[in-house]
N, C-alpha and C. Protein backbone atom coordinates (compact mmCIF):
# COMPACT_ATOMS: atom_id res chain seq x y z
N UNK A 1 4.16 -88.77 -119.51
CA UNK A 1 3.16 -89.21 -120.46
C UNK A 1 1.92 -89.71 -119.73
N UNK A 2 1.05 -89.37 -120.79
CA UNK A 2 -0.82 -89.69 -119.88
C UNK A 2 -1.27 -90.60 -120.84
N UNK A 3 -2.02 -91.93 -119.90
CA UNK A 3 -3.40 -92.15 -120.83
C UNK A 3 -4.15 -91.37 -121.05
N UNK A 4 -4.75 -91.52 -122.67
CA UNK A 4 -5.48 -90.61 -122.68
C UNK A 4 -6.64 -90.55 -123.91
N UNK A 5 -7.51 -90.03 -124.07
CA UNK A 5 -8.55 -90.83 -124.94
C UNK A 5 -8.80 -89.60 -126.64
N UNK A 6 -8.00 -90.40 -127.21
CA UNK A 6 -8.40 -89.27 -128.34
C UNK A 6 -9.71 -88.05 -128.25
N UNK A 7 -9.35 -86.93 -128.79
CA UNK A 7 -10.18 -86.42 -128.94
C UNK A 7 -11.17 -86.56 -130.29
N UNK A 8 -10.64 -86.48 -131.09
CA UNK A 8 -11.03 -86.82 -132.50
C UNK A 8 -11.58 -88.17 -133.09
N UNK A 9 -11.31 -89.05 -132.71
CA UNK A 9 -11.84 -90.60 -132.85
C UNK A 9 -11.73 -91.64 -131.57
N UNK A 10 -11.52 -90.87 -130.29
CA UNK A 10 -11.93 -91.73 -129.22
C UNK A 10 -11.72 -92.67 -128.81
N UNK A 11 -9.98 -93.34 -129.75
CA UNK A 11 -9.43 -94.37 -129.04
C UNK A 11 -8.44 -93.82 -127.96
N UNK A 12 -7.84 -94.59 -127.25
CA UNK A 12 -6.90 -94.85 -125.92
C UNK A 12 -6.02 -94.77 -126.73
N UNK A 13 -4.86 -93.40 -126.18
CA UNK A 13 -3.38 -93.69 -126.62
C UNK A 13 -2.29 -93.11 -124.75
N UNK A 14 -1.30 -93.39 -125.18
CA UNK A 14 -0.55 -92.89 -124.57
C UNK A 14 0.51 -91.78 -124.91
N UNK A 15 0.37 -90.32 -124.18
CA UNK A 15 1.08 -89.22 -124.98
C UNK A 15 0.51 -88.01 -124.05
N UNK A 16 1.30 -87.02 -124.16
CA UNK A 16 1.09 -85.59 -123.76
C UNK A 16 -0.33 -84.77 -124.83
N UNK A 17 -0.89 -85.15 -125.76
CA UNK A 17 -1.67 -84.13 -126.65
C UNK A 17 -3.08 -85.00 -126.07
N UNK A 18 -3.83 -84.15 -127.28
CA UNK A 18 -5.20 -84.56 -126.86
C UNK A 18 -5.27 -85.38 -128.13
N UNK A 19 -4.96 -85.30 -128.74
CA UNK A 19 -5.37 -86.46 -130.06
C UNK A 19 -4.42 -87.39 -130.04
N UNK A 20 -4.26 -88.55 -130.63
CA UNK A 20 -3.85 -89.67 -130.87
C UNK A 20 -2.69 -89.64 -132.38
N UNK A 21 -1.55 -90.43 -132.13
CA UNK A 21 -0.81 -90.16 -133.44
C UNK A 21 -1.60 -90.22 -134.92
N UNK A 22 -2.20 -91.40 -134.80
CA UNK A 22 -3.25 -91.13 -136.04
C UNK A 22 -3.88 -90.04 -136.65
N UNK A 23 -3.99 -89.34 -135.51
CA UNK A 23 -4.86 -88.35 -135.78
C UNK A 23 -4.54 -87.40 -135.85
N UNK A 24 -3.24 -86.44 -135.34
CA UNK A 24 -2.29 -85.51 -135.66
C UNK A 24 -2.38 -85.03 -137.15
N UNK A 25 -1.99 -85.82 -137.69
CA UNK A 25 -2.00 -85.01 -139.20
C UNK A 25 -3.21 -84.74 -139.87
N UNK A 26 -4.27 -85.67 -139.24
CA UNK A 26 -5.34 -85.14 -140.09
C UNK A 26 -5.70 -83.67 -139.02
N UNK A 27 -5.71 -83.69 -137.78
CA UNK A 27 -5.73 -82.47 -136.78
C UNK A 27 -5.33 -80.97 -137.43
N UNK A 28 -3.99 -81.82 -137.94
CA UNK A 28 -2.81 -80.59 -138.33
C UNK A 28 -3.52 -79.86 -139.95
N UNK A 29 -3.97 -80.44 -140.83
CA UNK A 29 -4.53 -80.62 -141.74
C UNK A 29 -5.97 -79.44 -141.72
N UNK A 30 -7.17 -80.26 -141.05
CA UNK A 30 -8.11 -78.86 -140.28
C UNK A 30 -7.25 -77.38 -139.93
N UNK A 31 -6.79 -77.99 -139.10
CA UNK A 31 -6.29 -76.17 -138.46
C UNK A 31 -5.84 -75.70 -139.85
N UNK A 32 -4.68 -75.75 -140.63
CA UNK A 32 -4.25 -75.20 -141.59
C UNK A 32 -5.58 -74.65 -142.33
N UNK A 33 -6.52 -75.91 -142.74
CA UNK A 33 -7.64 -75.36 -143.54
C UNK A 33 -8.16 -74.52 -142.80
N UNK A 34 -8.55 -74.32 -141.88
CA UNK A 34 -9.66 -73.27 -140.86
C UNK A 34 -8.47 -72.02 -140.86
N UNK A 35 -7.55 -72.19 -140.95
CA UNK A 35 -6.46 -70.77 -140.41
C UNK A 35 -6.35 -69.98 -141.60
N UNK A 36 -6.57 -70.78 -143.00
CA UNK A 36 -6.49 -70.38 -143.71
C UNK A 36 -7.87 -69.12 -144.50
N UNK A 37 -8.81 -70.47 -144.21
CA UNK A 37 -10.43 -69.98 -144.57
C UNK A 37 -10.65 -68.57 -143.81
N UNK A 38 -10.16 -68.43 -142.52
CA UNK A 38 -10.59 -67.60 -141.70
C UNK A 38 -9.47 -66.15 -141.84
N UNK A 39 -8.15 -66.69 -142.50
CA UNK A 39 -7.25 -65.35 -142.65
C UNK A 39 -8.10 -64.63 -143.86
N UNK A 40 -8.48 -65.30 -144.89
CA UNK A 40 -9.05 -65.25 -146.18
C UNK A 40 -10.56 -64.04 -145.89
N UNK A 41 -11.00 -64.18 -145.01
CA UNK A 41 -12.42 -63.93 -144.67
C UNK A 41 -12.17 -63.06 -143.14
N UNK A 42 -11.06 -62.42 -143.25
CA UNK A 42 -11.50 -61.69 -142.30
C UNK A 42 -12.15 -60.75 -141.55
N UNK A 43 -13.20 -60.19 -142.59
CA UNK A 43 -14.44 -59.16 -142.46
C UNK A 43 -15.47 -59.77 -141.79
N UNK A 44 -15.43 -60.89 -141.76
CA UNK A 44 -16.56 -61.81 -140.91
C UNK A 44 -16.45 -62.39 -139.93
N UNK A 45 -17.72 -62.44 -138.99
CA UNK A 45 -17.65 -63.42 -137.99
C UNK A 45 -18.33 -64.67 -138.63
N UNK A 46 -18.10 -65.56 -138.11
CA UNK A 46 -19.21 -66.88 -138.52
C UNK A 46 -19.63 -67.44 -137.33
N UNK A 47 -20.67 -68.64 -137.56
CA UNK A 47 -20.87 -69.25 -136.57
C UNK A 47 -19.73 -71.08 -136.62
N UNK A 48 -19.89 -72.07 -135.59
CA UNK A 48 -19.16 -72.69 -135.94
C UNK A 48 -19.92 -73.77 -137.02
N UNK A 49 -21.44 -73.87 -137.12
CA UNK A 49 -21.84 -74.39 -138.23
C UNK A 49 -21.14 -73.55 -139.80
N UNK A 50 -21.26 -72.09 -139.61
CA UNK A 50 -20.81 -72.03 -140.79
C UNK A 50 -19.61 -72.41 -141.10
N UNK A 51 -18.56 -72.42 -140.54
CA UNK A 51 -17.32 -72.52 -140.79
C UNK A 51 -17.44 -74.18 -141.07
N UNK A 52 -18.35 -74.46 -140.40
CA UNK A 52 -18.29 -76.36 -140.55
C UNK A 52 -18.54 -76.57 -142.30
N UNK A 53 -19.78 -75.99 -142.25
CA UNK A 53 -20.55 -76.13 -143.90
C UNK A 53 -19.40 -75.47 -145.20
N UNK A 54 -18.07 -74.28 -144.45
CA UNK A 54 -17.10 -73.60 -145.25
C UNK A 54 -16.14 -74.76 -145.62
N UNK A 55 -15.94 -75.09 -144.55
CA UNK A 55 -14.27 -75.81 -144.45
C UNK A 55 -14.23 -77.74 -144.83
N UNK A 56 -15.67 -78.11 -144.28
CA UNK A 56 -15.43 -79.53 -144.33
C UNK A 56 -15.44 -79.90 -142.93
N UNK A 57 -14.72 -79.55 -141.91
CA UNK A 57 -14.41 -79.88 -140.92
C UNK A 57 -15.51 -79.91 -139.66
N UNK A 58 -15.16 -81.07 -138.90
CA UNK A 58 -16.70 -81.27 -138.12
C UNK A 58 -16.48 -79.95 -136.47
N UNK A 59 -17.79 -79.89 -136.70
CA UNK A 59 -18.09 -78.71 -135.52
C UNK A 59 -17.60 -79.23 -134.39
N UNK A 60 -17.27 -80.08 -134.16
CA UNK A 60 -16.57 -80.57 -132.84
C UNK A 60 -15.17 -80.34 -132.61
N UNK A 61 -14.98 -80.50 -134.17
CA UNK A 61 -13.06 -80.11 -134.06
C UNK A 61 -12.87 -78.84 -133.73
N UNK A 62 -13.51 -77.79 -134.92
CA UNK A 62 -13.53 -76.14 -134.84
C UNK A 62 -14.00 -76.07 -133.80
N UNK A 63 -15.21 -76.31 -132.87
CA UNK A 63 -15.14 -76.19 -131.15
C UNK A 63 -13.63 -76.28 -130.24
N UNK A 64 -13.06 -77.65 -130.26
CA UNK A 64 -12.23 -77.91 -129.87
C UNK A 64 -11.05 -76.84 -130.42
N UNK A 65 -10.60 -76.68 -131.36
CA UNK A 65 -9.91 -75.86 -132.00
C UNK A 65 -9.66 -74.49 -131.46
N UNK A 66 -10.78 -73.62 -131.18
CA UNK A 66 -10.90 -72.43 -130.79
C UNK A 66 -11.09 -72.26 -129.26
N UNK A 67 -10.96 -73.32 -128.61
CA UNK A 67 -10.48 -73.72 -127.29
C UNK A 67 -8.93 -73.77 -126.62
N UNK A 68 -8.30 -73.91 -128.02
CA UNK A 68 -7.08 -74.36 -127.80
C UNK A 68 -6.20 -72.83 -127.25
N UNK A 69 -5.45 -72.89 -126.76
CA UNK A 69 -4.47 -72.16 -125.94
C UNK A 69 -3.95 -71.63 -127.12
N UNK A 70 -3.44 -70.31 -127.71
CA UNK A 70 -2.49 -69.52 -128.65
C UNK A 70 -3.55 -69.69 -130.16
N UNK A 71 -4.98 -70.12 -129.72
CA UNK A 71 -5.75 -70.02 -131.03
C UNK A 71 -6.04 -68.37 -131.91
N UNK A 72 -5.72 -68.27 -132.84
CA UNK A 72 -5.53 -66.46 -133.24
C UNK A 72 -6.90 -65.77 -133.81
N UNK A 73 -7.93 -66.74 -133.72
CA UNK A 73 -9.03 -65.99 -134.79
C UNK A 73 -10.45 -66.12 -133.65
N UNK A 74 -10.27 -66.11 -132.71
CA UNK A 74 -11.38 -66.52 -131.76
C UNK A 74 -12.38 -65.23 -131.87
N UNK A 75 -12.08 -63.94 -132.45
CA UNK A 75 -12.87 -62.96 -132.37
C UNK A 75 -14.05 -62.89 -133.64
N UNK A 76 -13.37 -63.95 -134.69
CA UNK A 76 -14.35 -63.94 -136.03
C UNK A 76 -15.79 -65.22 -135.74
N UNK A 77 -14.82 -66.23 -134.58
CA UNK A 77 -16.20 -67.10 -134.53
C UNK A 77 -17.01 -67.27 -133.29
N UNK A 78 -18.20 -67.48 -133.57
CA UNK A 78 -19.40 -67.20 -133.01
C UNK A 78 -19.65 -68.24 -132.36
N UNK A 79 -19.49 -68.91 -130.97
CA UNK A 79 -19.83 -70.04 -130.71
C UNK A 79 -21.27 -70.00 -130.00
């Protein structure tokens, strides 16, 4: 286990992930919405503002998101 500094709200936890327990479900929550928005829409690319202005979710997460290792839709967005 690592210190380690949330990604999502930037407190200090201790744990193997990049986000903080707090923050897991709302984490888990985004992805579902974005995995979903983006299976839905798959004729398009977007940018990550659009998907921000689609989904709710802040451009920092969907950055982070489509960074992530085994992410499946990296060819629809436009960073």
């Amino acid at each position: 286990m690592n210190f380690n500094k949330c990604a999502r709200c930037g407190c200090f936890f201790i744990s193997d992930g990049d986000v903080c327990p707090s923050c897991t479900p709302k984490d888990k929550c985004d992805l579902s919405k974005l995995n979903t928005f983006l299976t839905d829409n798959t004729d398009q690319v977007l940018t990550v503002t659009q998907l921000s202005s689609a989904t709710g979710i802040a451009k920092k997460n969907i950055s982070r998101y489509v960074t992530q290792k085994g992410f499946e839709y990296k060819k629809q967005i436009k960073l």
